[in-house]
C-alpha atoms as a PDB file:
ATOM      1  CA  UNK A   1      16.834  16.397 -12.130  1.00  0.00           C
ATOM      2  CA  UNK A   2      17.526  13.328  -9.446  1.00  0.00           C
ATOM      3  CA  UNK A   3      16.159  10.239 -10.273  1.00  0.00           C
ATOM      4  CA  UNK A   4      16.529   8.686  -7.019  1.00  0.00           C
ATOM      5  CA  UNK A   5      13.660   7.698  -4.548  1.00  0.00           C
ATOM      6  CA  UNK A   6      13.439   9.283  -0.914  1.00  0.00           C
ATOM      7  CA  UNK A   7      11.271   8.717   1.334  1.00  0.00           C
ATOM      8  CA  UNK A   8      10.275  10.952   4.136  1.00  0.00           C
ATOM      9  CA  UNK A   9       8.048  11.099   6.798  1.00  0.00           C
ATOM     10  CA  UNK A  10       4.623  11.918   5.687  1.00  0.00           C
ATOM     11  CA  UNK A  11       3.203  15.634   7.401  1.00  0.00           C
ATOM     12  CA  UNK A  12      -0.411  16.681   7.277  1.00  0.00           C
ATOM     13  CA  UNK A  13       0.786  18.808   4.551  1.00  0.00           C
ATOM     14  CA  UNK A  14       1.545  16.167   1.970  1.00  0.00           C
ATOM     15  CA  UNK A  15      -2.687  15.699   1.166  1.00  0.00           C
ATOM     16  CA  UNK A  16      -2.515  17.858  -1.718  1.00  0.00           C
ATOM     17  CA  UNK A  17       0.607  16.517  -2.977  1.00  0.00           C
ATOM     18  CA  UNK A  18      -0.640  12.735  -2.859  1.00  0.00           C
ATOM     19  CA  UNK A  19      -4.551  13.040  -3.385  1.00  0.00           C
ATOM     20  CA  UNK A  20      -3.765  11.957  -7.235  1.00  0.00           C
ATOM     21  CA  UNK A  21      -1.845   8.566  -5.850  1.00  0.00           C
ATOM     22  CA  UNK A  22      -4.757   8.447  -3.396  1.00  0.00           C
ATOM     23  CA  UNK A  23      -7.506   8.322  -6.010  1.00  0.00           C
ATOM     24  CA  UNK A  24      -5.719   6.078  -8.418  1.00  0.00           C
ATOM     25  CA  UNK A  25      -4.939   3.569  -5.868  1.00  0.00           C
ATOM     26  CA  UNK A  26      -8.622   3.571  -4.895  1.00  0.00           C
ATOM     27  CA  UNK A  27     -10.048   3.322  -8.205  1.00  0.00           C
ATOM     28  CA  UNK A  28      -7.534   0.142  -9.247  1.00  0.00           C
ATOM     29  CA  UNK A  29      -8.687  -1.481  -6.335  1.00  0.00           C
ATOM     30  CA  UNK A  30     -12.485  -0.600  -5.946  1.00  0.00           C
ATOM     31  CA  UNK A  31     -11.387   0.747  -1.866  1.00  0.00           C
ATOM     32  CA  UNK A  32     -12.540   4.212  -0.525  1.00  0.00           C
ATOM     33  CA  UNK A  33      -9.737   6.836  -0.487  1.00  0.00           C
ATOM     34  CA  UNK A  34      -7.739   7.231   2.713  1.00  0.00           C
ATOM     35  CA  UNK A  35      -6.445  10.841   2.637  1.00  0.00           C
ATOM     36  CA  UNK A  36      -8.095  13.353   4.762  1.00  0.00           C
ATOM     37  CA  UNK A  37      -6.883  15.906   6.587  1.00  0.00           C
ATOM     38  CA  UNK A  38      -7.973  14.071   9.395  1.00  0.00           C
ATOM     39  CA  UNK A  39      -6.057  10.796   8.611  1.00  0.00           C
ATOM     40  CA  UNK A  40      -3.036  12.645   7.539  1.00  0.00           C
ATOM     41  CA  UNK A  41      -2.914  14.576  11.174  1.00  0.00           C
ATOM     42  CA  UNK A  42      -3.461  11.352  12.699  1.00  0.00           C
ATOM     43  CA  UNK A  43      -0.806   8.986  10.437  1.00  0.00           C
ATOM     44  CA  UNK A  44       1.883  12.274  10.543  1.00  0.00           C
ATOM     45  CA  UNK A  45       2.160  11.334  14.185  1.00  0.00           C
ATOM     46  CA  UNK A  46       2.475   7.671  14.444  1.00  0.00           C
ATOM     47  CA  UNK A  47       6.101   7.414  13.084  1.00  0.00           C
ATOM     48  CA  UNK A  48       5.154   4.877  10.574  1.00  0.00           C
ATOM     49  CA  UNK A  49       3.619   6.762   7.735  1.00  0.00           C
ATOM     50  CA  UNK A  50       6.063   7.993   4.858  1.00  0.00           C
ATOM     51  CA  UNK A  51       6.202   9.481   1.474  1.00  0.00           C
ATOM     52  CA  UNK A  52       8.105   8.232  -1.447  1.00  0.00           C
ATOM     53  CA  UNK A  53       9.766  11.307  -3.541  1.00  0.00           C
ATOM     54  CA  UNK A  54      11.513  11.338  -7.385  1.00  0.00           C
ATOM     55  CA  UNK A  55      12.551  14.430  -7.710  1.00  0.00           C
ATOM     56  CA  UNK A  56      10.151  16.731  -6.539  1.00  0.00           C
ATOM     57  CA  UNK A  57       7.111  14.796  -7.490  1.00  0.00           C
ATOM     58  CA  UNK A  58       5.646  12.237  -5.013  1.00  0.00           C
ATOM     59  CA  UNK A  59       5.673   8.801  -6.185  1.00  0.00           C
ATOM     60  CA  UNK A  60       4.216   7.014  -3.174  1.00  0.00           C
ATOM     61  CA  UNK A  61       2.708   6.644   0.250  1.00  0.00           C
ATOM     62  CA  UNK A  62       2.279   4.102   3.195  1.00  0.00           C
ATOM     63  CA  UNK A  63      -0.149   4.845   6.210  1.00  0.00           C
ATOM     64  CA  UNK A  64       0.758   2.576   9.408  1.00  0.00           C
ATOM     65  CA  UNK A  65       0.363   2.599  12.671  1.00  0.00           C
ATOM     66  CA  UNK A  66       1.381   0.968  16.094  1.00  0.00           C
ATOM     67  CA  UNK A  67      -1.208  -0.800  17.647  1.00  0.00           C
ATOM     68  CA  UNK A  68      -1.087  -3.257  21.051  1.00  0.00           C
ATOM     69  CA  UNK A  69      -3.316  -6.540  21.294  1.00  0.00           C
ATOM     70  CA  UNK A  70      -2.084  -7.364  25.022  1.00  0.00           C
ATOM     71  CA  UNK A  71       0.341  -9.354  23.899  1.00  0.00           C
ATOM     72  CA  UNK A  72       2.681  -7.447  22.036  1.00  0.00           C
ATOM     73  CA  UNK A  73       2.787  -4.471  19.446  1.00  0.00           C
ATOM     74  CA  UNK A  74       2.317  -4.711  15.443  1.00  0.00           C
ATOM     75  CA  UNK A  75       2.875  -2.204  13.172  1.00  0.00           C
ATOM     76  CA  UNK A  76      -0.158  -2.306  10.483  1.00  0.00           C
ATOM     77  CA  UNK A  77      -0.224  -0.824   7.617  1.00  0.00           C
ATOM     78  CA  UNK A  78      -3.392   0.003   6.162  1.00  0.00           C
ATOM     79  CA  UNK A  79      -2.647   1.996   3.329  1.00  0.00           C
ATOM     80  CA  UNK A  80       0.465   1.803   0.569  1.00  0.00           C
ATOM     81  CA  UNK A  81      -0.159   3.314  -3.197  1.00  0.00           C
ATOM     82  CA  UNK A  82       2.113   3.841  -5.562  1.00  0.00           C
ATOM     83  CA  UNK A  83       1.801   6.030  -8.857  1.00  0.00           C
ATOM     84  CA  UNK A  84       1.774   4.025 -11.851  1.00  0.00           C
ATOM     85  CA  UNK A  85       2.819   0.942 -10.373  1.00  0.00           C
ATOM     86  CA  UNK A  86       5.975   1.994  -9.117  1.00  0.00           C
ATOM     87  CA  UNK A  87       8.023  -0.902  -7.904  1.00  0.00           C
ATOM     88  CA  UNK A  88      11.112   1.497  -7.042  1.00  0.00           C
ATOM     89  CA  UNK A  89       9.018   3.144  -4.495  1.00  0.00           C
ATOM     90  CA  UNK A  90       6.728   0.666  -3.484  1.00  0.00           C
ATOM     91  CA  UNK A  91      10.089  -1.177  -2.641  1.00  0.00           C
ATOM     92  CA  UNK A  92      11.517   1.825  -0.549  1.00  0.00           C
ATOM     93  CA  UNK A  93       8.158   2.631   1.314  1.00  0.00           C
ATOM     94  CA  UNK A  94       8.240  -1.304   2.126  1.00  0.00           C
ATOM     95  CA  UNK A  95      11.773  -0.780   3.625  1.00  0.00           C
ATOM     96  CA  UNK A  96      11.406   2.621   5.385  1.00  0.00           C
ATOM     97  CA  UNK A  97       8.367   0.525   7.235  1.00  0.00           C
ATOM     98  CA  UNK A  98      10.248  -2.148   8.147  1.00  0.00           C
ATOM     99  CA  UNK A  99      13.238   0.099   9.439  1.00  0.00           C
ATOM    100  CA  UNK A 100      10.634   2.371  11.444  1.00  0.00           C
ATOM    101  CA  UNK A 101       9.253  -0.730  13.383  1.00  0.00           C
ATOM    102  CA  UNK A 102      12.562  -1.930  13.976  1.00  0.00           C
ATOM    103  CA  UNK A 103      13.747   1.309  15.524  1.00  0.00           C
ATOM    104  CA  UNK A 104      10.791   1.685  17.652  1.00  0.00           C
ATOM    105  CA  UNK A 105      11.546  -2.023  18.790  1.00  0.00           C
ATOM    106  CA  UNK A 106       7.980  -3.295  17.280  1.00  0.00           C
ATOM    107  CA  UNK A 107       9.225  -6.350  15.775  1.00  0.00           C
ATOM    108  CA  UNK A 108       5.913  -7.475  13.960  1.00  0.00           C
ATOM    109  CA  UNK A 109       4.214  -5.846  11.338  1.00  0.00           C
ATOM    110  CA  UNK A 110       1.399  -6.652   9.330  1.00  0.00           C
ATOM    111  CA  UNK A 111       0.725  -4.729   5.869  1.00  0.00           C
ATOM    112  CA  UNK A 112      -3.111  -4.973   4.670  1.00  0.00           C
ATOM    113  CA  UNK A 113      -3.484  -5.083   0.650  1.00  0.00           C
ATOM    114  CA  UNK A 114      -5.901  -5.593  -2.246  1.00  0.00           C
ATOM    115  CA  UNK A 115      -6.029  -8.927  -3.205  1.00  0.00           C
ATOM    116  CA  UNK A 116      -5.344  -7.703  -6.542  1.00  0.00           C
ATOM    117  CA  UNK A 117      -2.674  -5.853  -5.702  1.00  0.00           C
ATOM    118  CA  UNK A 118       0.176  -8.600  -6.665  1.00  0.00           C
ATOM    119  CA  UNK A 119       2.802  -6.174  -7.084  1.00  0.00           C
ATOM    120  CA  UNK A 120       3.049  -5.253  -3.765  1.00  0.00           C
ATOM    121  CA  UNK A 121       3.030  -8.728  -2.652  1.00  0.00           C
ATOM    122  CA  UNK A 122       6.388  -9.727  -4.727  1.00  0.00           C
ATOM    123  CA  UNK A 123       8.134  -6.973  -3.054  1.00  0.00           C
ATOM    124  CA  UNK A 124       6.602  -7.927   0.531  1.00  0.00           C
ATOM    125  CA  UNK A 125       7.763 -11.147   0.127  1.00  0.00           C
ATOM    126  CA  UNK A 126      11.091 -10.123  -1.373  1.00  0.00           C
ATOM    127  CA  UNK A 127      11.984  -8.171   1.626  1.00  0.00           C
ATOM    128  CA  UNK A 128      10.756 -11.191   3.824  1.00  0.00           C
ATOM    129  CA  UNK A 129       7.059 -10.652   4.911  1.00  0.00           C
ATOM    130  CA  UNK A 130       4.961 -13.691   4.313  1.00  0.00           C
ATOM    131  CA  UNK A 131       1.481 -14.372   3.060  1.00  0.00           C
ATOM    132  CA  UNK A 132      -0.828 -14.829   6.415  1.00  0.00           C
ATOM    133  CA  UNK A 133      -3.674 -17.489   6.497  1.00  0.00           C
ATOM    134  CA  UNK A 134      -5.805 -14.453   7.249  1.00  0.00           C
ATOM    135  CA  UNK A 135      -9.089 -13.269   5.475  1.00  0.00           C
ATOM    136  CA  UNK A 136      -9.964  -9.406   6.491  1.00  0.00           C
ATOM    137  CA  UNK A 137     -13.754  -8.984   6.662  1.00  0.00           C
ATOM    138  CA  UNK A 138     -15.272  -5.422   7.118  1.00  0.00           C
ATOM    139  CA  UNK A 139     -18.882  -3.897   7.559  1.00  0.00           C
ATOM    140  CA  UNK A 140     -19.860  -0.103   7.865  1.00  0.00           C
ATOM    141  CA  UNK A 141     -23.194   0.200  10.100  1.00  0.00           C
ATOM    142  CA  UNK A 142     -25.220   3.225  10.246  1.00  0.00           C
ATOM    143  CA  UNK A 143     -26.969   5.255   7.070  1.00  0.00           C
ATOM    144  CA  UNK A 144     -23.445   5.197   5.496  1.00  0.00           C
ATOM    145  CA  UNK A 145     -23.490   1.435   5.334  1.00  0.00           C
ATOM    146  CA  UNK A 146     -26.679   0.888   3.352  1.00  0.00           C
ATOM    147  CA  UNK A 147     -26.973   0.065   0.194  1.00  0.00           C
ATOM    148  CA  UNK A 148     -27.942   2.883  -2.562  1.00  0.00           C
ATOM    149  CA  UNK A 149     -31.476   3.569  -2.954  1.00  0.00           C
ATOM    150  CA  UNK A 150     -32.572   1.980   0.415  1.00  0.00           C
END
């Protein structure tokens, strides 16, 4: 069996495949789970969402996107999870990003993480992203954005 790690682009069939990297990524991290067949359709299409494979057996994911502030385009990831904290993946999803913003001539990207998730940070900064002076703040309105037993 190869040992190596691909990646490829991710395709709205991958969900089944990478719902078990999915849920442990969410559970390490206390974050909601980002596969859905409707965020896979979506992320399949932006040519910045990819699949780490060993073997046959999916080792990884990142979910970005290309997204213009008026002032110039950013690639943002907001999704990449490993299985078992796999740095050999992690590593090549960081790099097939990177190379995918490049060759669509988007030469900022931005990669949103778990503070816990220190890991992923070493190998960001080892393939020269830096640490931003940015704090990301979120809030869900609506029913779904209450507190339990409200």
């Amino acid at each position: 069996m190869d040992s190596r790690t691909y990646v490829r682009p991710l395709t709205v069939e991958d969900g089944e495949l990478l719902q078990e990297i999915d849920q442990q990524e969410a559970q390490r991290y206390g974050l909601e789970p980002a596969l859905t067949r409707g965020s896979l359709s979506f992320f399949a299409r932006t040519g910045h969402a990819f699949m780490a494979v060993r073997g046959d057996r999916p080792c990884g994911f990142v979910l970005a996107q290309a997204v213009w502030n008026g002032t110039r385009p950013t690639v943002v990831a907001t999704r990449l999870a490993v299985l078992n904290d796999d740095d050999e993946a992690r590593a090549a999803l960081v790099a097939a990003l990177t190379k995918s913003a490049y060759d669509a001539a988007v030469y900022d990207l931005q990669v949103q993480l778990s503070r816990l998730d220190g890991r992923t940070a070493q190998v960001l900064i080892s393939q020269q992203y830096r640490d931003l002076p940015l704090s990301l703040y979120g809030r869900v309105l609506g029913s779904r954005g209450q507190p339990e037993g409200v």
